[in-house]
PDB file of N, CA and C in Angstrom:
ATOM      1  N   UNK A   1       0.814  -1.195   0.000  1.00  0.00           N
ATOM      2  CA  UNK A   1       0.000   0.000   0.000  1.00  0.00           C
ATOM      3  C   UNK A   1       0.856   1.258   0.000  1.00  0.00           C
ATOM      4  N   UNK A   2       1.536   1.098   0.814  1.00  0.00           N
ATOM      5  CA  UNK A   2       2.839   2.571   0.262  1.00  0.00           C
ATOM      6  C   UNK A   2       3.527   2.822  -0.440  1.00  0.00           C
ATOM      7  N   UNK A   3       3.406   1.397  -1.331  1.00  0.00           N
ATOM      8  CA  UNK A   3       4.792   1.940  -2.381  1.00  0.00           C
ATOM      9  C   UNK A   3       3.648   2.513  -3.540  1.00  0.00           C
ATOM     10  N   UNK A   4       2.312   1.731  -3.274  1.00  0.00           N
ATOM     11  CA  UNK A   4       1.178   2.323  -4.394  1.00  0.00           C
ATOM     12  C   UNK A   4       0.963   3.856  -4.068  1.00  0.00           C
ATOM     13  N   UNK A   5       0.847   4.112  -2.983  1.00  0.00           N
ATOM     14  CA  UNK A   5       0.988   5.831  -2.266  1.00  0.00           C
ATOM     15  C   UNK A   5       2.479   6.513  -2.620  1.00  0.00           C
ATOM     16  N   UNK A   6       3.422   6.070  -2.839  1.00  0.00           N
ATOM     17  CA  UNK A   6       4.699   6.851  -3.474  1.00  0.00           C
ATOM     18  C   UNK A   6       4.712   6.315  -5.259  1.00  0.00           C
ATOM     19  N   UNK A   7       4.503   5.831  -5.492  1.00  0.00           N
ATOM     20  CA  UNK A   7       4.301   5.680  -6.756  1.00  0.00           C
ATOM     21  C   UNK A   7       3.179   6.623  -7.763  1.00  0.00           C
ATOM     22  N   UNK A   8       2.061   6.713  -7.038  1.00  0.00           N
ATOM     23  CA  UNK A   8       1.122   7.307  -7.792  1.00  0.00           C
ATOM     24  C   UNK A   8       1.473   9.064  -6.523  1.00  0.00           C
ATOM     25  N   UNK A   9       2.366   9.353  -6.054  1.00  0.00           N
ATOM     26  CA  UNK A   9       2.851  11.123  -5.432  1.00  0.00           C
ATOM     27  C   UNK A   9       4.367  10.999  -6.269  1.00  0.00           C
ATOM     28  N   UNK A  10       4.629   9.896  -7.130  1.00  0.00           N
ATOM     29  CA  UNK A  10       5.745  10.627  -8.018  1.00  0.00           C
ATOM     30  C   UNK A  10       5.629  10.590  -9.594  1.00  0.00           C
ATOM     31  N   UNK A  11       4.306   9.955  -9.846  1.00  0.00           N
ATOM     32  CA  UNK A  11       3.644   9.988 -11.207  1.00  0.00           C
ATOM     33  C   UNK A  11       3.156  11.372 -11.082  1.00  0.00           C
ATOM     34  N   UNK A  12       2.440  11.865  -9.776  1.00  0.00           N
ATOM     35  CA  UNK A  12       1.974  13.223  -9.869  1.00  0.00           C
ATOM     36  C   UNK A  12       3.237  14.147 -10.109  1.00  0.00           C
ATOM     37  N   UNK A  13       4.155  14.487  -9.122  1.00  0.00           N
ATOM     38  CA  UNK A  13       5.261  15.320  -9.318  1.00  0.00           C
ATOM     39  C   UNK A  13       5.802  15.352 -10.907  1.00  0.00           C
ATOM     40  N   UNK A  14       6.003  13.501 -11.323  1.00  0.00           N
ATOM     41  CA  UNK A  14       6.423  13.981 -12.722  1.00  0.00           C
ATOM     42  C   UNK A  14       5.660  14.757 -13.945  1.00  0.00           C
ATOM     43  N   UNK A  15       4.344  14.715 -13.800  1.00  0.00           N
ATOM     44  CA  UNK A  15       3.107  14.959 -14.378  1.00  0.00           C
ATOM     45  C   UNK A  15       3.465  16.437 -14.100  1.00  0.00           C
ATOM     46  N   UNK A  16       3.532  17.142 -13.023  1.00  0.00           N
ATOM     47  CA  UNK A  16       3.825  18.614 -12.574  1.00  0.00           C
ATOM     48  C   UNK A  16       5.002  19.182 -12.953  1.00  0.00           C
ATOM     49  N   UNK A  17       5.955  18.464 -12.791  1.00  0.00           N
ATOM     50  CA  UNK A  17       7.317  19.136 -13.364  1.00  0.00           C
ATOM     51  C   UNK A  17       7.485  19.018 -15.015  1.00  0.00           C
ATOM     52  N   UNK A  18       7.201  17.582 -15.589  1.00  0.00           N
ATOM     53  CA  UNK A  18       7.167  18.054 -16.815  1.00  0.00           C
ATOM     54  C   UNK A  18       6.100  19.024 -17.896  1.00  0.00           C
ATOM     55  N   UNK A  19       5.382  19.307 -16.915  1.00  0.00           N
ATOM     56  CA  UNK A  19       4.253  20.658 -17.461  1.00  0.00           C
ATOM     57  C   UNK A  19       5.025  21.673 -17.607  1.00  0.00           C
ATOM     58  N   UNK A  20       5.730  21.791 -15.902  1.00  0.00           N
ATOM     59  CA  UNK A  20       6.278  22.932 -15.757  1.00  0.00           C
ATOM     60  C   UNK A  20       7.647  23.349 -17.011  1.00  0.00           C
ATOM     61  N   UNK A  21       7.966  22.031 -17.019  1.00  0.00           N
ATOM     62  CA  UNK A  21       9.291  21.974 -18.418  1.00  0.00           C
ATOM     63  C   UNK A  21       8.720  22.326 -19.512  1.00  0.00           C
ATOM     64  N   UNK A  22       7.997  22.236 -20.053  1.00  0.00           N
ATOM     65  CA  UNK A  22       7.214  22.509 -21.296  1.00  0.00           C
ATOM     66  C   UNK A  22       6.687  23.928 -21.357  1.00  0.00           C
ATOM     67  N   UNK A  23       5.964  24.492 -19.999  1.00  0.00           N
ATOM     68  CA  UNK A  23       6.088  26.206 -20.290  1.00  0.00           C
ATOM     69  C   UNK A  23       7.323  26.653 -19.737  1.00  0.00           C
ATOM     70  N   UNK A  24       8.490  26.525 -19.145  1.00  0.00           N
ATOM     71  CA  UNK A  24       9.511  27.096 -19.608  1.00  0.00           C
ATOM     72  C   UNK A  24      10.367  26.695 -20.259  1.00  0.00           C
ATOM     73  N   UNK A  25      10.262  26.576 -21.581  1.00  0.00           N
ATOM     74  CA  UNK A  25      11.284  25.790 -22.344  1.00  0.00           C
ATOM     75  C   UNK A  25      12.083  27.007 -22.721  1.00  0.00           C
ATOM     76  N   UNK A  26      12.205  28.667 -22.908  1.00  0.00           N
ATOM     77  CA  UNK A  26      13.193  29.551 -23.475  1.00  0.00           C
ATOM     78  C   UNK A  26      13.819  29.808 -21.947  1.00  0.00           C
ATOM     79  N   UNK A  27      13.643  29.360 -20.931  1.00  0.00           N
ATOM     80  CA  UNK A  27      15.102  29.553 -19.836  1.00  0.00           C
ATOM     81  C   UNK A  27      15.776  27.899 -20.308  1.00  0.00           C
ATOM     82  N   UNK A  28      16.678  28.037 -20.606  1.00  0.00           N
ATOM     83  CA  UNK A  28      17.262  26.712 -20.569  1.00  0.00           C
ATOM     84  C   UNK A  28      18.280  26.198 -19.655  1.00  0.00           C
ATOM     85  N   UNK A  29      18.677  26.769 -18.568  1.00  0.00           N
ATOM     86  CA  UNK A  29      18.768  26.441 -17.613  1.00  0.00           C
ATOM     87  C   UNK A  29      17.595  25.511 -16.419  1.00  0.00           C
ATOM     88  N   UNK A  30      16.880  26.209 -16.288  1.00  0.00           N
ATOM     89  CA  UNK A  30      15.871  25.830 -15.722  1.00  0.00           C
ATOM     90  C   UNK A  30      15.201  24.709 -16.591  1.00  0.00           C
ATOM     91  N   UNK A  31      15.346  24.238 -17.592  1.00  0.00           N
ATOM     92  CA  UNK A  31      14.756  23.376 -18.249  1.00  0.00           C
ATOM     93  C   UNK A  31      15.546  22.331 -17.855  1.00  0.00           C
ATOM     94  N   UNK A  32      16.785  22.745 -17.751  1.00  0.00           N
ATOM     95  CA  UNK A  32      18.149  21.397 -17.516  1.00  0.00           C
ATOM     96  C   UNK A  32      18.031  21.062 -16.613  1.00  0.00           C
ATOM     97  N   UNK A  33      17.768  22.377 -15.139  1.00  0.00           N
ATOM     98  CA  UNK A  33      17.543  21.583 -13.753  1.00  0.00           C
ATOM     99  C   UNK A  33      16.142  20.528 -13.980  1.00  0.00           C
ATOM    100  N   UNK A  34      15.017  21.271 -14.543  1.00  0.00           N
ATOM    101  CA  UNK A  34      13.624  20.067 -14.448  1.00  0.00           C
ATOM    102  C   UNK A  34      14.144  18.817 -15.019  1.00  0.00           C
ATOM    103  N   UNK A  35      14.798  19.308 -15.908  1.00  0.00           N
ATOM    104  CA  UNK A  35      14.992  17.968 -16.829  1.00  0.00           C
ATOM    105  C   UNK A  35      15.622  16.566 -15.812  1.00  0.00           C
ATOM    106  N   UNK A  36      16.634  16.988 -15.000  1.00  0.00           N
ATOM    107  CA  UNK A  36      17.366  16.356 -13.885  1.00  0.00           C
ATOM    108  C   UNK A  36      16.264  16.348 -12.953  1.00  0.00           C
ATOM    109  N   UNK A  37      15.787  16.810 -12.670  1.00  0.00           N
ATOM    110  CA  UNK A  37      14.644  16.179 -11.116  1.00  0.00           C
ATOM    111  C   UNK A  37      14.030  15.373 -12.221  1.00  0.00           C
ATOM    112  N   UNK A  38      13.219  15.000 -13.509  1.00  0.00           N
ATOM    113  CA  UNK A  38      12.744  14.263 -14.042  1.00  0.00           C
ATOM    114  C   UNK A  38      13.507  13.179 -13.972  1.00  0.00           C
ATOM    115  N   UNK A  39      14.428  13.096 -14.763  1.00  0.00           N
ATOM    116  CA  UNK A  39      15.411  11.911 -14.653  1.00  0.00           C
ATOM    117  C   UNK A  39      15.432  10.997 -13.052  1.00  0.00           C
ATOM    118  N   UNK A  40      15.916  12.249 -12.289  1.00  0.00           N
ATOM    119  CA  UNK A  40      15.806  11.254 -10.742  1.00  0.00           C
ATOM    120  C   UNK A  40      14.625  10.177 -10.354  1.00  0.00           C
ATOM    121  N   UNK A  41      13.391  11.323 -10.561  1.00  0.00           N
ATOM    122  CA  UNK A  41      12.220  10.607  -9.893  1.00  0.00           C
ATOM    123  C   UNK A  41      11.912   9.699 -11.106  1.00  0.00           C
ATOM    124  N   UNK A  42      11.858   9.562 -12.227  1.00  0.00           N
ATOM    125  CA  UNK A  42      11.634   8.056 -12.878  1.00  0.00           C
ATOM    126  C   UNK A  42      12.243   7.016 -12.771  1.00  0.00           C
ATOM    127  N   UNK A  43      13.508   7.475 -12.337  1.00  0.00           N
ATOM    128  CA  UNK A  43      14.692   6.159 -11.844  1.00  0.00           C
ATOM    129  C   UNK A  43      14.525   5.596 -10.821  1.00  0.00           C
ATOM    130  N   UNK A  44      13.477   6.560 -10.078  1.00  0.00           N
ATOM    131  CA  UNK A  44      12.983   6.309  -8.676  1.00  0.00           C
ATOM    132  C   UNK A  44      11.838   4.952  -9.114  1.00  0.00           C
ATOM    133  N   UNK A  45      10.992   5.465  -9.523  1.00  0.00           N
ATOM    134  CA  UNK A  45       9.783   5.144  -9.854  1.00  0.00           C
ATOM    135  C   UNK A  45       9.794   3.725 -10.280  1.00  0.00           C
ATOM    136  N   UNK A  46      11.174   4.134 -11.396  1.00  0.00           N
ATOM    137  CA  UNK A  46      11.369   2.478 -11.870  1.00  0.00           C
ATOM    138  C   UNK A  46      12.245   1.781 -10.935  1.00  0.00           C
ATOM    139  N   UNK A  47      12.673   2.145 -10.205  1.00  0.00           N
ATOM    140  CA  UNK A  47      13.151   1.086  -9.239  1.00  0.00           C
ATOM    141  C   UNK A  47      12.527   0.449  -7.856  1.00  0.00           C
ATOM    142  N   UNK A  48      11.238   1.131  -7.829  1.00  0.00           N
ATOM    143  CA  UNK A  48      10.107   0.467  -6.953  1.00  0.00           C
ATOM    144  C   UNK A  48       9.552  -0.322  -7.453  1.00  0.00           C
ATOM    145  N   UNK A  49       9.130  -0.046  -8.984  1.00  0.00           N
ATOM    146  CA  UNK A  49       8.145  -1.247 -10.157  1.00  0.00           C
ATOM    147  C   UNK A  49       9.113  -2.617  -9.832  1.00  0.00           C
ATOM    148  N   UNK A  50      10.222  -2.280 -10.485  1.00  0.00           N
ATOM    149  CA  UNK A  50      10.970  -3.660 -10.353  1.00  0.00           C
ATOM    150  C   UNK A  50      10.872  -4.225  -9.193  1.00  0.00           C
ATOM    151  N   UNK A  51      11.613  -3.534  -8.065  1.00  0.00           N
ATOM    152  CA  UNK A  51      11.310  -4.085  -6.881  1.00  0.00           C
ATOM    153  C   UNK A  51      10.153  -5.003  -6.696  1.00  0.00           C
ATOM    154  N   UNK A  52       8.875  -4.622  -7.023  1.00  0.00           N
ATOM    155  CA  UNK A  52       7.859  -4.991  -6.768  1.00  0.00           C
ATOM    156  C   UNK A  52       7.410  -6.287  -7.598  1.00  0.00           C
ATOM    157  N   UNK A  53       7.895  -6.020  -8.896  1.00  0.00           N
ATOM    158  CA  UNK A  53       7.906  -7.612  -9.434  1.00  0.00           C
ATOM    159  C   UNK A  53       8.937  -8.530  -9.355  1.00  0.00           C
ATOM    160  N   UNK A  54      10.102  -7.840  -8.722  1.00  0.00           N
ATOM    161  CA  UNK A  54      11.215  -8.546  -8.543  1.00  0.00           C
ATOM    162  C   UNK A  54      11.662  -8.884  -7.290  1.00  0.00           C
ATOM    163  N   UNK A  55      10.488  -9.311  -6.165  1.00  0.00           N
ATOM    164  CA  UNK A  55      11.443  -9.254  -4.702  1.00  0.00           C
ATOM    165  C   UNK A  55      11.859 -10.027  -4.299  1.00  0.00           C
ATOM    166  N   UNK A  56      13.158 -10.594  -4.852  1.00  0.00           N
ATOM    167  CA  UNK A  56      14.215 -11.562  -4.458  1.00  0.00           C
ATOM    168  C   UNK A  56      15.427 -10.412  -4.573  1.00  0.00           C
ATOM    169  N   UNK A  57      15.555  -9.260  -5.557  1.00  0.00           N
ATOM    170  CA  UNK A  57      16.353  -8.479  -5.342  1.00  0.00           C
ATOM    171  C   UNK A  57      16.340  -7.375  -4.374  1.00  0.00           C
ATOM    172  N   UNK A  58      15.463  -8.029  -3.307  1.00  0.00           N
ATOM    173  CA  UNK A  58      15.601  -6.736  -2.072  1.00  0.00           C
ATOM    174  C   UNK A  58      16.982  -6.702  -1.642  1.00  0.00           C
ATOM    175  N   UNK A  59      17.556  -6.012  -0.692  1.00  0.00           N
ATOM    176  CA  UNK A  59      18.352  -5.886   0.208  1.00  0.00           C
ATOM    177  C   UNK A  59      18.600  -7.007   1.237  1.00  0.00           C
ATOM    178  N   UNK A  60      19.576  -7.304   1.556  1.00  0.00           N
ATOM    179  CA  UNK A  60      20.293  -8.513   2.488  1.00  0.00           C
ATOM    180  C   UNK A  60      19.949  -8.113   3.557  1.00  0.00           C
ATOM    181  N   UNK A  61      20.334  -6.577   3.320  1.00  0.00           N
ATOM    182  CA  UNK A  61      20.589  -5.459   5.331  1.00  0.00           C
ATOM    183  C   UNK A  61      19.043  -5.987   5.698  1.00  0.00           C
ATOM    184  N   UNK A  62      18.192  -6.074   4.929  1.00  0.00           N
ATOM    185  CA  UNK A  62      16.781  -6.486   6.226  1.00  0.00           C
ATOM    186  C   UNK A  62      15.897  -7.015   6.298  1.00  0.00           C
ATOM    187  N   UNK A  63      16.987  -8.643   6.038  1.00  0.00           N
ATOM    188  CA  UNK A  63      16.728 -10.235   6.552  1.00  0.00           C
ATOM    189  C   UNK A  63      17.413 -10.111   7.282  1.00  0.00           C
ATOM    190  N   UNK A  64      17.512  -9.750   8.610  1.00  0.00           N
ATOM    191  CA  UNK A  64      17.984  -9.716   9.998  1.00  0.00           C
ATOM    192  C   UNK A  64      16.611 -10.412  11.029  1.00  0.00           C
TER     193      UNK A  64
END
């Protein structure tokens, strides 16, 4: 249930920032920073999906 609650609050953010990239596309700076928070949070995003169909590749640290 939380990763469905961070998954669908970083589909929103990306949904928001790449709007926001699209009306400022003549600062291009600021397009480069959105562009980089985009990049982060999908790498994010996709590394919960996997997780989630893949959980044998969890973490060792917590099977303690």
């Amino acid at each position: 249930m939380a990763n469905l609650k961070t998954k669908n609050s970083i589909r929103r953010q990306l949904r928001w920032l790449r709007n926001l990239r699209d009306y400022y596309l003549d600062d291009r700076e600021f397009v480069r920073i959105l562009s980089n928070e985009i990049r982060v949070l999908e790498k994010l995003l996709y590394d919960i999906v996997m997780e989630e169909y893949n959980p044998l590749t969890t973490r060792f640290d917590k099977w303690d």
